[in-house]
Protein backbone atom coordinates (compact mmCIF):
# COMPACT_ATOMS: atom_id res chain seq x y z
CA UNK A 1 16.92 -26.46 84.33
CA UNK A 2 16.66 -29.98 86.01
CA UNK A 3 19.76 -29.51 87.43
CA UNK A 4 18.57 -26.38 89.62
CA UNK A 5 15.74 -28.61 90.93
CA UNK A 6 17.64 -31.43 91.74
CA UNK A 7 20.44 -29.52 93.24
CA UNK A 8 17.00 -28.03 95.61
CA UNK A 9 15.76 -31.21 95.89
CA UNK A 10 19.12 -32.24 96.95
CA UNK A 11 19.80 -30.13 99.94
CA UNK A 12 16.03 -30.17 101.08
CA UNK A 13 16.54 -34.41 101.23
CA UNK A 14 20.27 -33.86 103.39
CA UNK A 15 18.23 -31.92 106.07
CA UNK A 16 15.29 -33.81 105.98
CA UNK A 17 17.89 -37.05 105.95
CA UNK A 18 19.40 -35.40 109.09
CA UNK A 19 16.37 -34.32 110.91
CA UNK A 20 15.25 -38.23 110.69
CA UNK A 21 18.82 -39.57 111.85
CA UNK A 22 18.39 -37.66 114.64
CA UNK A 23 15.00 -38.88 115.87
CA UNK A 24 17.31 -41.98 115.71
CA UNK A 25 19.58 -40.96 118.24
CA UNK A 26 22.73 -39.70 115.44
CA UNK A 27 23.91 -36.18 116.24
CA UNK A 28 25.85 -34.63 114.48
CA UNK A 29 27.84 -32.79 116.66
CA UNK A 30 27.87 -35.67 119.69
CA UNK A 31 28.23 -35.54 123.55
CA UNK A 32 31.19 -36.70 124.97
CA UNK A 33 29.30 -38.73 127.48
CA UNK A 34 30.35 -41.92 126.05
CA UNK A 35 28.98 -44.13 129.24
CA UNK A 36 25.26 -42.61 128.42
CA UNK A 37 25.65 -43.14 124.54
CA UNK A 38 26.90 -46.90 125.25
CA UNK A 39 24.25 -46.91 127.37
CA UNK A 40 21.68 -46.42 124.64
CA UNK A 41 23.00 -48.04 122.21
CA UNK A 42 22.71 -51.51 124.24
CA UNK A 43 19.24 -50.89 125.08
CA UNK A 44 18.50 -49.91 121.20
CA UNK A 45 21.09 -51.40 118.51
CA UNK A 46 18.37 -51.56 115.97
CA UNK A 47 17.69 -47.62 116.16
CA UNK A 48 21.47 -47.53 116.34
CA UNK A 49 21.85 -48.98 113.03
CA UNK A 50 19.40 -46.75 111.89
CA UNK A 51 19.85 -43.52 112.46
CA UNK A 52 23.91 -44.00 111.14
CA UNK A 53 22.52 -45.49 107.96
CA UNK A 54 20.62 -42.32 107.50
CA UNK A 55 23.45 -40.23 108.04
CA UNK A 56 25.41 -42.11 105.31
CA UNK A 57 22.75 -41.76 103.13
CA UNK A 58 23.12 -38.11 103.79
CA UNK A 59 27.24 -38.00 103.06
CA UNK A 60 26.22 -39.83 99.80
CA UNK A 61 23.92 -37.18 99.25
CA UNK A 62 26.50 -34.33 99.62
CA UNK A 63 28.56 -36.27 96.87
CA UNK A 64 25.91 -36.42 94.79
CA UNK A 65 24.89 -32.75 95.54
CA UNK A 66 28.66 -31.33 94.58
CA UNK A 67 27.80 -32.81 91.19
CA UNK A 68 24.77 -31.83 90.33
CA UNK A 69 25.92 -27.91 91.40
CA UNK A 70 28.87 -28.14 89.25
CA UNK A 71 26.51 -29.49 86.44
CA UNK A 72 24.02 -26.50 86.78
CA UNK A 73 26.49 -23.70 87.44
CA UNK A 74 30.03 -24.51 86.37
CA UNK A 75 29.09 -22.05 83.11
CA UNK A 76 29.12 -19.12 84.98
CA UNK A 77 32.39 -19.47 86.75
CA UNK A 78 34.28 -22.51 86.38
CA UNK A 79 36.68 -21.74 88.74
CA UNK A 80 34.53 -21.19 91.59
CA UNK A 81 32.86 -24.46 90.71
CA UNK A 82 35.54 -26.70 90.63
CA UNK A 83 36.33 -25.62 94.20
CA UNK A 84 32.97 -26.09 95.32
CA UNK A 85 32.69 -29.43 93.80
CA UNK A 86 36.30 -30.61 95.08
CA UNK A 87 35.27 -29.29 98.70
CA UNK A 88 32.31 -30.92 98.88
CA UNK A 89 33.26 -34.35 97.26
CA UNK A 90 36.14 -34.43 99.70
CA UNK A 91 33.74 -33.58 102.77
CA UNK A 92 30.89 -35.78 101.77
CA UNK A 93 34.10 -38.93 101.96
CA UNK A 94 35.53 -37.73 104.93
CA UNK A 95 32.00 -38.19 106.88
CA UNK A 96 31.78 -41.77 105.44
CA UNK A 97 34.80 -42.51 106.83
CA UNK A 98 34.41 -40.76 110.23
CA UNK A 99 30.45 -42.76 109.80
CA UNK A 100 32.59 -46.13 109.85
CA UNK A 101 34.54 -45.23 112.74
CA UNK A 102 31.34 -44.27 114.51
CA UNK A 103 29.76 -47.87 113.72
CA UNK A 104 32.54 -49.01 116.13
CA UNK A 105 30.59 -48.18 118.89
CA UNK A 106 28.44 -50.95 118.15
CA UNK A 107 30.59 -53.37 119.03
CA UNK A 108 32.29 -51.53 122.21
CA UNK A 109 28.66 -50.79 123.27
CA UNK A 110 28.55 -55.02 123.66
CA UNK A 111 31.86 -55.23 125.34
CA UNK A 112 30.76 -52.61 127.48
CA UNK A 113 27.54 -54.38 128.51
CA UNK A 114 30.00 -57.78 129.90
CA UNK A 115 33.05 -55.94 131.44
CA UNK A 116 33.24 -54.27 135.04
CA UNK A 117 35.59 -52.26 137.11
CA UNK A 118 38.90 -51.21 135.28
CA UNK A 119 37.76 -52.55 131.94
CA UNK A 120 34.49 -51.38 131.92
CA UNK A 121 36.75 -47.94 132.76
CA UNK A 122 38.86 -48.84 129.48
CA UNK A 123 35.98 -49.12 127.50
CA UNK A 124 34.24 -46.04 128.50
CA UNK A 125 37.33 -44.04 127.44
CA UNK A 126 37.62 -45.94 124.27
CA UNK A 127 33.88 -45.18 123.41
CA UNK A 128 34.61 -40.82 124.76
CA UNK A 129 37.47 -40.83 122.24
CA UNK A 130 35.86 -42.03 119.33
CA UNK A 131 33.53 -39.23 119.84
CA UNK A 132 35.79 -36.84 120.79
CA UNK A 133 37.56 -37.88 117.16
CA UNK A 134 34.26 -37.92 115.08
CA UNK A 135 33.70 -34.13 116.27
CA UNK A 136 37.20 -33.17 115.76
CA UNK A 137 37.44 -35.01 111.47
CA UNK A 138 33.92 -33.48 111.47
CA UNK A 139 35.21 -30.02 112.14
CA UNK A 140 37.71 -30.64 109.39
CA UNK A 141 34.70 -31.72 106.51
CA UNK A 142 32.82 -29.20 108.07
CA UNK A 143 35.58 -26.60 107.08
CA UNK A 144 35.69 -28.18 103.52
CA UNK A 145 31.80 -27.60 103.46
CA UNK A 146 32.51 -23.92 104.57
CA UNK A 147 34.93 -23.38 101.50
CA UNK A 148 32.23 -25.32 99.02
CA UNK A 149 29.50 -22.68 100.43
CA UNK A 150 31.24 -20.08 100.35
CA UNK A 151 32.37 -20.77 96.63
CA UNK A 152 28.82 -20.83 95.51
CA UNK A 153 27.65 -18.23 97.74
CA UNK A 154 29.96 -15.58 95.75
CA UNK A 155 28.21 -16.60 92.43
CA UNK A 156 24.82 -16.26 93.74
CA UNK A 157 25.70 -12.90 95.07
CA UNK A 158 27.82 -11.35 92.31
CA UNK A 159 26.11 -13.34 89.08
CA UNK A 160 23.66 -10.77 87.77
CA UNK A 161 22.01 -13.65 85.44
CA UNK A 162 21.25 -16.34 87.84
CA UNK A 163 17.84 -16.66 89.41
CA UNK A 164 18.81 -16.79 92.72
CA UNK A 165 18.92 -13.39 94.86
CA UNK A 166 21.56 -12.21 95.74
CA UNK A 167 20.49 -11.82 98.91
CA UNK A 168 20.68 -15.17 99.68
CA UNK A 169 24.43 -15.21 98.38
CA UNK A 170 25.15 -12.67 100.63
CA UNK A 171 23.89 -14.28 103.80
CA UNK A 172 25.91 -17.47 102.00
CA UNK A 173 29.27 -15.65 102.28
CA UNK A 174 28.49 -14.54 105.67
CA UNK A 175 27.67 -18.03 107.30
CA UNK A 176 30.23 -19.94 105.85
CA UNK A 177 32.55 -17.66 107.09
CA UNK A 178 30.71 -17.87 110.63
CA UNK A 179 30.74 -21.57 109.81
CA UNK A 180 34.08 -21.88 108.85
CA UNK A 181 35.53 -20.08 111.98
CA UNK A 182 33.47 -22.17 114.44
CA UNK A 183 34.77 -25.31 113.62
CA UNK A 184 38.13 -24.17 113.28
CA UNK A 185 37.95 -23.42 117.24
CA UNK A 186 36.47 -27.03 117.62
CA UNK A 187 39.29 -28.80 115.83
CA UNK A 188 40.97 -27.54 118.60
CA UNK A 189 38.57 -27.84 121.13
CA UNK A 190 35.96 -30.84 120.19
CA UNK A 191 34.80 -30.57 123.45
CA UNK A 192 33.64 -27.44 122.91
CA UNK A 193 31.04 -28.09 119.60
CA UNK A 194 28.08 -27.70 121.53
CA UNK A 195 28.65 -24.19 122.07
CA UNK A 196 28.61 -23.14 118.35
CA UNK A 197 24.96 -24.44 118.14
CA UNK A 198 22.84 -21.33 116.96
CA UNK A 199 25.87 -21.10 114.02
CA UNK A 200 24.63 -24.52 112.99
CA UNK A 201 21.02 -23.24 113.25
CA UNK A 202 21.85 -20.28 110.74
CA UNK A 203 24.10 -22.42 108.19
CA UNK A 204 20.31 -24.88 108.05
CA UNK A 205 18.15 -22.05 107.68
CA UNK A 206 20.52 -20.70 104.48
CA UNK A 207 20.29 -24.37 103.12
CA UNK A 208 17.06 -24.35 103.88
CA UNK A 209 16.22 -21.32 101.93
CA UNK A 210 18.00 -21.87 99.14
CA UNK A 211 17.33 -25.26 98.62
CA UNK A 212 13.65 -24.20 98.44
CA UNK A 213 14.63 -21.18 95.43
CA UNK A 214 17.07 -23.74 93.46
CA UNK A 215 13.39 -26.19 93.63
CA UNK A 216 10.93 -23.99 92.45
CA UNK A 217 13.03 -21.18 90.86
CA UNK A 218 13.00 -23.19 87.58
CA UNK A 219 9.13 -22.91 87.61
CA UNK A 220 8.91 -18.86 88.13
């Protein structure tokens, strides 16, 4: 079905999107070091721009992913697709929003380049909280991702009629839970994201892997 190789397509294009935005200087998890990152951004505004273009290219991409899923799957269990679709709708708008509080930094990035002393102070504290905020509402989409992967994780591993492994809905269930539980700690704790790196690593490779079935499974 086209939508199975679109929906492959689709997550192949959000990592590749991200993979990009970061040779850009946009993390997705960022450092709290918000006198180095205003920093860079004076001495590059133009990759600035950039890179957080790319990444809201990439939270369009999620919307546009949710769909397509729901278009290719919702047959085999409604339910389960409806909650995938409404997770990962509602996660791919609260990145575009936490992406336009991010862009701030453009403009305190200037302010910081003319101030000194106690403002200069002010600003640097201004520029650590909007990235302590854009890990913490990223936590919460990433959640709402967790419950959208999860969702279409069970199908893949209890469908019998798909062809998709269920393998790879079993290792699905089991990152998204992972997943889920990380960035529960770092809603409390945004200073702390760094630390569930290698969870991150394993949530890409299962995108990874299945966005490369959904592409060619259609030809097999």
């Amino acid at each position: 079905m086209f939508e199975i190789s679109l929906s492959g397509f689709l997550f192949l294009f959000i990592i590749i999107t991200l993979i990009i935005s970061e040779k850009f200087g946009y993390s997705v998890i960022s450092d709290l070091d918000s006198d180095t990152k205003l920093k860079e951004i004076n001495k590059d505004p133009k990759k600035f721009k950039i890179g957080t273009l790319l990444a809201f290219i990439e939270h369009g991409t999620i919307i546009a992913l949710a769909i397509t899923l729901f278009l290719a799957f919702n047959s085999f269990n409604m339910t389960l697709a409806v909650i995938w679709t409404i997770s990962r709708i509602t996660e791919g708008l609260i990145d575009v929003y936490n992406g336009k509080n991010y862009w701030r930094l453009l403009n305190i990035a200037r302010q910081y380049s003319v101030s000194s002393g106690d403002e200069k102070k002010s600003i640097i504290e201004l520029g650590r909280s909007i990235l302590k905020t854009k890990n913490r509402v990223l936590a919460c989409a990433q959640i709402l991702f967790s419950i959208g992967t999860l969702s279409y994780s069970i199908l893949f591993a209890t469908s019998e009629t798909l062809p998709i492994p269920a393998l790879i809905g079993w290792f699905g269930i089991v990152v998204s839970i992972l997943y889920g539980f990380a960035n529960g700690i770092i809603i409390v704790k945004p200073d702390k994201a760094k630390k569930f790196f290698v969870v991150g690593l394993l949530i890409l490779a299962f995108e990874l892997i299945l966005g490369g079935w959904l592409l060619i499974s259609p030809l097999l």
